[in-house]
Protein backbone atom coordinates (compact mmCIF):
# COMPACT_ATOMS: atom_id res chain seq x y z
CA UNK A 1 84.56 131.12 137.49
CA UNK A 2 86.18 127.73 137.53
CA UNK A 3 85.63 125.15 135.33
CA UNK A 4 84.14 122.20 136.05
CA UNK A 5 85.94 119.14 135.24
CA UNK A 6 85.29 115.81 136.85
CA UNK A 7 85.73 117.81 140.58
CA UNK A 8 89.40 117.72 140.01
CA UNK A 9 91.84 119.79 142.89
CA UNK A 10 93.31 123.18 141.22
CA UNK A 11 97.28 123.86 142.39
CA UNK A 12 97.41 127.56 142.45
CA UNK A 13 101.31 128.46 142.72
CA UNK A 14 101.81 132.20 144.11
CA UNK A 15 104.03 134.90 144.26
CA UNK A 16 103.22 136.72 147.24
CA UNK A 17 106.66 139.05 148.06
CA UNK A 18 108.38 138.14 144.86
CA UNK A 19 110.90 139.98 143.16
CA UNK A 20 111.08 141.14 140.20
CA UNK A 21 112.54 138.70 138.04
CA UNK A 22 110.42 135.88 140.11
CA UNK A 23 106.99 138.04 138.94
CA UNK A 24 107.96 138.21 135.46
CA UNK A 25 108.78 134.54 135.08
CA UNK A 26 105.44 133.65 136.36
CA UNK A 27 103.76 136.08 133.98
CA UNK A 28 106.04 134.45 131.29
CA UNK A 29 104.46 131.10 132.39
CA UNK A 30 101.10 132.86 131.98
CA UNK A 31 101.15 133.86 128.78
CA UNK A 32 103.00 130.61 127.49
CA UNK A 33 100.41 128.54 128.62
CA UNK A 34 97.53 130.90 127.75
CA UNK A 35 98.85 130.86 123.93
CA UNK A 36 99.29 127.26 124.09
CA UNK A 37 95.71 125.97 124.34
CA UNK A 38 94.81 122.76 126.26
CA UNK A 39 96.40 119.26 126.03
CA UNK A 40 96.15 116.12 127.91
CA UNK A 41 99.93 115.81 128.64
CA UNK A 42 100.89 119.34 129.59
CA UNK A 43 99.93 120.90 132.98
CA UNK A 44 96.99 123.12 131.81
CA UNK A 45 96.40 127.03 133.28
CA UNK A 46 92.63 127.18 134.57
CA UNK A 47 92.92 130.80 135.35
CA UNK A 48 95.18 133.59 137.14
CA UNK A 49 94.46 136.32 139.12
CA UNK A 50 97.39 139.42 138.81
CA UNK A 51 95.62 142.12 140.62
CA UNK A 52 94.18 143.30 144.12
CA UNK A 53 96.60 140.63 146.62
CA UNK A 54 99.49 138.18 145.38
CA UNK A 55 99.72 137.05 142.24
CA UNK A 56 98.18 133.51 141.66
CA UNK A 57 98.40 130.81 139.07
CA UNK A 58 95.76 128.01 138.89
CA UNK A 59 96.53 125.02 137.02
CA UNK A 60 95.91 121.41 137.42
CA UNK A 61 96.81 119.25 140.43
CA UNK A 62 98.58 116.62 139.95
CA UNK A 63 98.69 114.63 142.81
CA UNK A 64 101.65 112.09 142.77
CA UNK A 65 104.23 114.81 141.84
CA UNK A 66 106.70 114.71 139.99
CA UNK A 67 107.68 111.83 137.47
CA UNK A 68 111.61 111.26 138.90
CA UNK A 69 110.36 111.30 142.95
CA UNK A 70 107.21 109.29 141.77
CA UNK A 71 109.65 106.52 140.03
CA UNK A 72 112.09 106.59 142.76
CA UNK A 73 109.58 106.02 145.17
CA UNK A 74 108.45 103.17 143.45
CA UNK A 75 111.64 101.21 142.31
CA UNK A 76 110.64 98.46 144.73
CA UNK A 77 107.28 97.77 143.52
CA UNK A 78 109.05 98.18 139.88
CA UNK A 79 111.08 94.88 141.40
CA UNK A 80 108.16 92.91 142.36
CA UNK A 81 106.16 93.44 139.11
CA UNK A 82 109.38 91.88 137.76
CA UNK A 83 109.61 89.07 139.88
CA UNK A 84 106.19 88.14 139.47
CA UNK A 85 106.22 88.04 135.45
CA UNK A 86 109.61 85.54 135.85
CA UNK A 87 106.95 83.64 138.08
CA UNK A 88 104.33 83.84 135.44
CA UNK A 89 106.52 82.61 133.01
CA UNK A 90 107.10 79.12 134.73
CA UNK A 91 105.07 76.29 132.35
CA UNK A 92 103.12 75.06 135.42
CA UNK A 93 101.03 76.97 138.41
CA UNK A 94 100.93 75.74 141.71
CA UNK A 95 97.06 76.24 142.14
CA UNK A 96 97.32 76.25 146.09
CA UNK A 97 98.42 79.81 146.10
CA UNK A 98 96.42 80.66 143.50
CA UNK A 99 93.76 83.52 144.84
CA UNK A 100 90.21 82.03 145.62
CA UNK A 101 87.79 83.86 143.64
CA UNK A 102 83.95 83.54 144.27
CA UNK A 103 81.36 83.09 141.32
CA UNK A 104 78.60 85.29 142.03
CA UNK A 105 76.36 82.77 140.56
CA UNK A 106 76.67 80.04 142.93
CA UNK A 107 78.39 81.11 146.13
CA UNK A 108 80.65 78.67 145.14
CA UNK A 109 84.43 79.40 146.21
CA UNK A 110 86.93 78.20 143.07
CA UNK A 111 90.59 78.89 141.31
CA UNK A 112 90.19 80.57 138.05
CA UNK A 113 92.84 82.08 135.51
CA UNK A 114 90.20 83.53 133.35
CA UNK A 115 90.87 86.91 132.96
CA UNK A 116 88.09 89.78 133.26
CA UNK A 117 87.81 91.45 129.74
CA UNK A 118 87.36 95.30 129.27
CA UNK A 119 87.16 97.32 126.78
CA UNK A 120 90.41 98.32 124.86
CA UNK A 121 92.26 101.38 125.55
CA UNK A 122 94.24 103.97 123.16
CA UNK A 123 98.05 103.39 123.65
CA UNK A 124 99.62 105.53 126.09
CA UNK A 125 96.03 105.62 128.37
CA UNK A 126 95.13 103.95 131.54
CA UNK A 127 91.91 102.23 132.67
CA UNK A 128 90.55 104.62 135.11
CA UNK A 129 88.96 102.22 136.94
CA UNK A 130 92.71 100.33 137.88
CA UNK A 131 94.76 102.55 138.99
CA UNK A 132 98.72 100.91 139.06
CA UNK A 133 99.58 99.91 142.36
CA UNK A 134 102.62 98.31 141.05
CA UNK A 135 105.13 99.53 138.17
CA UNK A 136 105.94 97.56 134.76
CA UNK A 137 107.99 98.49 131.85
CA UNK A 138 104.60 99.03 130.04
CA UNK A 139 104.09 101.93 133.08
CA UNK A 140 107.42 103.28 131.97
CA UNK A 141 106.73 103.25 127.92
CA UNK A 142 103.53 105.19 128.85
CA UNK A 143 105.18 107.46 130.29
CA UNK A 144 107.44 107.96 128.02
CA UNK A 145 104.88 107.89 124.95
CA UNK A 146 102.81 110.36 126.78
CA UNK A 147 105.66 112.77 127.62
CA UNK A 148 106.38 112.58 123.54
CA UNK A 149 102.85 113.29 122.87
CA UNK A 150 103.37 116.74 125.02
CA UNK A 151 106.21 117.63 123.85
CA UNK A 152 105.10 117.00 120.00
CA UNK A 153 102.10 119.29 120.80
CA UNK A 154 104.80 122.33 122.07
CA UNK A 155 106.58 122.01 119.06
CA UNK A 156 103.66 122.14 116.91
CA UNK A 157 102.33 125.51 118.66
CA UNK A 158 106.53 126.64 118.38
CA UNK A 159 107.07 126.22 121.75
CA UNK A 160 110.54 125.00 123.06
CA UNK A 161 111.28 123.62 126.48
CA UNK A 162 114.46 123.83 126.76
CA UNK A 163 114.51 121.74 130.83
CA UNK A 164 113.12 118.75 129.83
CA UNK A 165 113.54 116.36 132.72
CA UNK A 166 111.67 113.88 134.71
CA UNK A 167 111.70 116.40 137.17
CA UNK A 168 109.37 118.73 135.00
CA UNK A 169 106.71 116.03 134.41
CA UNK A 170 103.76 115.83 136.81
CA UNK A 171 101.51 112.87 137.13
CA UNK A 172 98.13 113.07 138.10
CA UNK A 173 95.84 110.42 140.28
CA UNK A 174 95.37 108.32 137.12
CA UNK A 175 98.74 108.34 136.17
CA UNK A 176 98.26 110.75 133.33
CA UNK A 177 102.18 112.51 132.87
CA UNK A 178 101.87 115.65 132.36
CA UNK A 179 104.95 118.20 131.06
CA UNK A 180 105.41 121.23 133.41
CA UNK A 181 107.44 124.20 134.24
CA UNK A 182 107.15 126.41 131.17
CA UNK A 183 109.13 129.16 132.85
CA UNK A 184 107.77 129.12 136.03
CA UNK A 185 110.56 130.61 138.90
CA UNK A 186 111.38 128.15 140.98
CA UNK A 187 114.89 127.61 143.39
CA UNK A 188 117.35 125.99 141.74
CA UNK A 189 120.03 127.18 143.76
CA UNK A 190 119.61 123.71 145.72
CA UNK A 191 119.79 121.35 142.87
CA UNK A 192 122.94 120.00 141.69
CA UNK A 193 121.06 119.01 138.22
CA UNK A 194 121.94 122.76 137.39
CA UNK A 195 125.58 123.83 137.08
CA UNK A 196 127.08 127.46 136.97
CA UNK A 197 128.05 128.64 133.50
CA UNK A 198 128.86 132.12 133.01
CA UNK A 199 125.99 133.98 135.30
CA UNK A 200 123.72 131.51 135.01
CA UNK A 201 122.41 127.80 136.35
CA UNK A 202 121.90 125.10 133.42
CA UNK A 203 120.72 121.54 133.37
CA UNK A 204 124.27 120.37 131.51
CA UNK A 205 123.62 116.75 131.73
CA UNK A 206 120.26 117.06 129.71
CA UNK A 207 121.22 119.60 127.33
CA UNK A 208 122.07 119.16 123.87
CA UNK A 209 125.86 119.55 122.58
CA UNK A 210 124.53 123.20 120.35
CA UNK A 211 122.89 124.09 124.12
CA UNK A 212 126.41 123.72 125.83
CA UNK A 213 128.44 125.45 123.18
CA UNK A 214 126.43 127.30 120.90
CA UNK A 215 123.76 128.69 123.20
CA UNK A 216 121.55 127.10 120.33
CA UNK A 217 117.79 125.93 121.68
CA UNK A 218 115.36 124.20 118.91
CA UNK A 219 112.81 121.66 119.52
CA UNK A 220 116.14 119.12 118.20
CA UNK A 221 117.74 120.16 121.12
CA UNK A 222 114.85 119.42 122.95
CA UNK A 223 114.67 116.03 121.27
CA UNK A 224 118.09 115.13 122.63
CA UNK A 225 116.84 116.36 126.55
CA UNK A 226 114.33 113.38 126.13
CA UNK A 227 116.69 111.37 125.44
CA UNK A 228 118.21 111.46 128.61
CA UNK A 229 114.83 111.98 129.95
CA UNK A 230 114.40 108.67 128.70
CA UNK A 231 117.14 107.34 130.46
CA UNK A 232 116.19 108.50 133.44
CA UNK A 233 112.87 106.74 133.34
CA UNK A 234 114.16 102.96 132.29
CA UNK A 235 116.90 103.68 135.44
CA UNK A 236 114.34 104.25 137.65
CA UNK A 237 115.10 107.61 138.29
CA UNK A 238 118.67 107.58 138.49
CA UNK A 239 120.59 110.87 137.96
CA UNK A 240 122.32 110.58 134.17
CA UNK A 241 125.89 110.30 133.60
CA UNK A 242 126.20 108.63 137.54
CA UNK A 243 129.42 108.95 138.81
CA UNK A 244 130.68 111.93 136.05
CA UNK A 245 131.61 115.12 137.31
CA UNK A 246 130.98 118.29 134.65
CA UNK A 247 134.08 119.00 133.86
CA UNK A 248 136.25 119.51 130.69
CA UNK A 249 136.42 115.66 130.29
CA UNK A 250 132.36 115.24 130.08
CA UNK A 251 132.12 118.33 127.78
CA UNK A 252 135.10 115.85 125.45
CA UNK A 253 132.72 113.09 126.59
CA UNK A 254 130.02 114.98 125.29
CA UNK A 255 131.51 116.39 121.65
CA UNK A 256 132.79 113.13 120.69
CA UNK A 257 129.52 111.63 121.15
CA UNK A 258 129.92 109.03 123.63
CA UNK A 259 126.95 108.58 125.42
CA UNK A 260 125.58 106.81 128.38
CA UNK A 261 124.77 103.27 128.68
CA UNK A 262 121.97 101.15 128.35
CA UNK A 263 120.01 101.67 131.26
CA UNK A 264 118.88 98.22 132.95
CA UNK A 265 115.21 98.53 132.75
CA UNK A 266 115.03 99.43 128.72
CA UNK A 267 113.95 97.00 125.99
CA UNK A 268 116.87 97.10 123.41
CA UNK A 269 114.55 99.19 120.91
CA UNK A 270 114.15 102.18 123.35
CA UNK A 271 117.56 102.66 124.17
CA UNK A 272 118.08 102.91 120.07
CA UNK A 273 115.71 105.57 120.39
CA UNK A 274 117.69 107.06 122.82
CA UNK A 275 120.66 106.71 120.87
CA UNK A 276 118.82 108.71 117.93
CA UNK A 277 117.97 110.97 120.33
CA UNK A 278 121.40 111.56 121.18
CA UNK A 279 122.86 112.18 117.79
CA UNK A 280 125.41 114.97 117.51
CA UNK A 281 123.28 116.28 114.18
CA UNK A 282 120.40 118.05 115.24
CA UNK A 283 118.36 116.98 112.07
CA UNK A 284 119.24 113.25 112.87
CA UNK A 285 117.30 113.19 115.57
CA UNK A 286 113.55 111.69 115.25
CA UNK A 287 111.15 114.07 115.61
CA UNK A 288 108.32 113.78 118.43
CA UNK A 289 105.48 112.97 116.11
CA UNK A 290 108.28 110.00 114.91
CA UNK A 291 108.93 109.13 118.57
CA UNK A 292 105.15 108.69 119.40
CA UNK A 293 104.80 106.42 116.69
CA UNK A 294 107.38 104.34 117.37
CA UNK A 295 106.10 104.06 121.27
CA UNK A 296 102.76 103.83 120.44
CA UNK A 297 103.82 100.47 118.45
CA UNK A 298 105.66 99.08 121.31
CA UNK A 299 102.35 99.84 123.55
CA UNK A 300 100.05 96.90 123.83
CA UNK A 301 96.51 97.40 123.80
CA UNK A 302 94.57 96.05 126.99
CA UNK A 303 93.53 93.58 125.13
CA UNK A 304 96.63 91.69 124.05
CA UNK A 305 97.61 92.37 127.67
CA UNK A 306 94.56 90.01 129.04
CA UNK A 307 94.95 87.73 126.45
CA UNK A 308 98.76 87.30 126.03
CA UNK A 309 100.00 88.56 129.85
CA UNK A 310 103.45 86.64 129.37
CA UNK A 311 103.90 87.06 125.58
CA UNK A 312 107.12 89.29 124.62
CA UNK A 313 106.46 92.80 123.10
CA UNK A 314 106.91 92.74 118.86
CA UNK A 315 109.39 95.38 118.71
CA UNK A 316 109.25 97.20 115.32
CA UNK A 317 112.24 99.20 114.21
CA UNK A 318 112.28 103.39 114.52
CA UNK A 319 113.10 103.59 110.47
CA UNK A 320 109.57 102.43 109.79
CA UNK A 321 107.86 105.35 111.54
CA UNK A 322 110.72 107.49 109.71
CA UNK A 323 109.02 105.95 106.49
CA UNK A 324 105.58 106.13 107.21
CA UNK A 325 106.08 110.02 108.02
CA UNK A 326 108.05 110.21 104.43
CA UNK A 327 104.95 108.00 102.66
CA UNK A 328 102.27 110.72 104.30
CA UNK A 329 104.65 113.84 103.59
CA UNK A 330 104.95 112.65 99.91
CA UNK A 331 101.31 111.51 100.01
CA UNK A 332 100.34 114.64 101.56
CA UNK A 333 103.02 116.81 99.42
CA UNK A 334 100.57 114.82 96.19
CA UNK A 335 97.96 116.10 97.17
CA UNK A 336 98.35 119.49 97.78
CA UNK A 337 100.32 119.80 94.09
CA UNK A 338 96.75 117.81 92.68
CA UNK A 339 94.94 120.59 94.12
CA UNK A 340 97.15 123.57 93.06
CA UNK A 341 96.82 121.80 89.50
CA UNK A 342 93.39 121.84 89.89
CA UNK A 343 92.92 125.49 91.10
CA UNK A 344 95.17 126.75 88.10
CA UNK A 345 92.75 124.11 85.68
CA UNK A 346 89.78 126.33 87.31
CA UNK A 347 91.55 129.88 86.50
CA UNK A 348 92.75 129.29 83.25
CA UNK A 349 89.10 127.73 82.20
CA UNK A 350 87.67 131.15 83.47
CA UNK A 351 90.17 133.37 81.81
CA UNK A 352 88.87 131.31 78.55
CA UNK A 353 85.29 132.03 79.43
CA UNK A 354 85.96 135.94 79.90
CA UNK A 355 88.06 135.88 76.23
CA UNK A 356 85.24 134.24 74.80
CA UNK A 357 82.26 136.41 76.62
């Protein structure tokens, strides 16, 4: 049976008349998701069935699709949020257009910039009860520190992407995002974000210089892919490296690490963690428990939100989450040598009990 979860709609992809190497991707997809566990940013598998009729996947809906169409789709209302903080930021109000609201006391129609409070959130999480009609460049970080949160929990159970993309990140009715596509066929034969090298079709413009010329896939190669993931987000969905064709001047473009611009939408500190994300050493690259830090400290909580709506965002810099990982490795590193000192106190105290018994 099912589960039950808050009467949420299952997507059950299928492979009805497959062939072969369509079937065994989808198993693939089965068993990597089955070995992964559950997460909130990952598409979860809620069950499969493999026998008796077509093949069948079931994993959760998510109903605004995916991330790059849902951003594209809403680079207008991206605009207006926009215009409307510029507007907020003016010293005086004209209260004539100011809404009417009604005080449920009296009956008594009045103009009120009082601000409803509710309870604070966890970065990176929405209020269920407001869904986002509009986009902000707080909508974007979410995204981006949820996406990081995913793809820090496949690299903790060894998983590696290796295609990530806006393209591959769902989000569900309450804007959750969601990382998909862990193998699952699909046609690619129809999108030019996949280019023909050797036999096969590769995502060049996300991949990481050791992908393109070593064949080399580690979660730091996955690290750089979010980069331009990244970049795609703060452009509003706008395919990377516009106006480049793949050719042997990007793959120069690409080995003497020159890398795209600043994309319009990004606060200065996340395009330096693009930057990091895009350095030609693999193991200069922040790591996704690093990156989720970092975004997580550029999130507001609801509360400053409602209390300080126009107030800039304190922007703290990417080498003090590289710090506080070093502090709890070395604390953690401490500790562990305390208790092995410990452990050999304990044995060498009972080898002196059985020499003296």
């Amino acid at each position: 049976p099912l589960p039950q979860r808050d009467n949420r709609i299952f997507m059950c992809p299928s492979i009805a008349r497959a062939h072969s190497e369509e079937r065994d991707a989808l198993m693939s997809e089965m068993k990597i998701l089955s070995h992964l566990g559950y997460h909130d940013n990952i598409v979860n598998l809620l069950g499969a069935c493999t026998q008796g009729g077509p093949m069948l996947m079931i994993t959760e809906y998510c109903s605004h699709g995916d991330l790059l169409n849902f951003l594209r789709a809403h680079a207008q209302d991206f605009m207006v949020s926009m215009m409307s903080v510029e507007e907020d930021d003016a010293c005086y109000k004209n209260i004539a257009v100011q809404p009417p609201r009604l005080r449920s006391d009296s009956g008594i129609s009045c103009w009120s910039d009082y601000q409803e409070v509710k309870p604070a959130l966890s970065p990176g999480h929405t209020d269920p009860g407001q869904l986002i009609d509009t986009l902000s460049v707080f909508d974007l970080m979410r995204f981006s520190y949820q996406v990081a949160e995913g793809l820090d929990f496949l690299s903790s159970r060894n998983c590696i992407h290796r295609d990530v993309a806006a393209r591959n990140v769902l989000l569900t009715d309450r804007h959750v995002a969601k990382i998909c596509d862990f193998g699952l066929a699909r046609d690619i034969r129809n999108d030019d974000s996949y280019i023909v090298q050797g036999n096969a079709l590769l995502p060049v413009k996300w991949m990481a210089p050791e992908s393109i010329f070593e064949c080399v896939y580690t979660v730091q190669s996955d690290v750089w892919s979010y980069g331009v993931l990244l970049w795609e987000i703060f452009s509003l969905g706008k395919s990377p490296y516009p106006n480049v064709v793949v050719d042997t001047n990007f793959y120069k473009m690409i080995k003497d690490g020159r890398h795209m611009e600043q994309p319009e939408f990004a606060p200065d500190e996340m395009y330096h963690l693009m930057t990091l994300c895009w350095s030609l050493e693999p193991t200069n690259r922040p790591t996704f428990k690093m990156i989720g830090q970092l975004i997580s400290r550029l999130l507001p909580s609801t509360n400053d939100m409602l209390q300080h709506p126009n107030d800039q965002v304190m922007y703290k810099n990417i080498d003090e989450c590289r710090e506080d990982e070093e502090v709890r490795g070395a604390s953690l590193k401490r500790r562990e040598e305390e208790r092995d000192h410990r452990d050999d106190a304990e044995e060498m105290k009972l080898k002196n009990i059985y020499q003296l018994s």
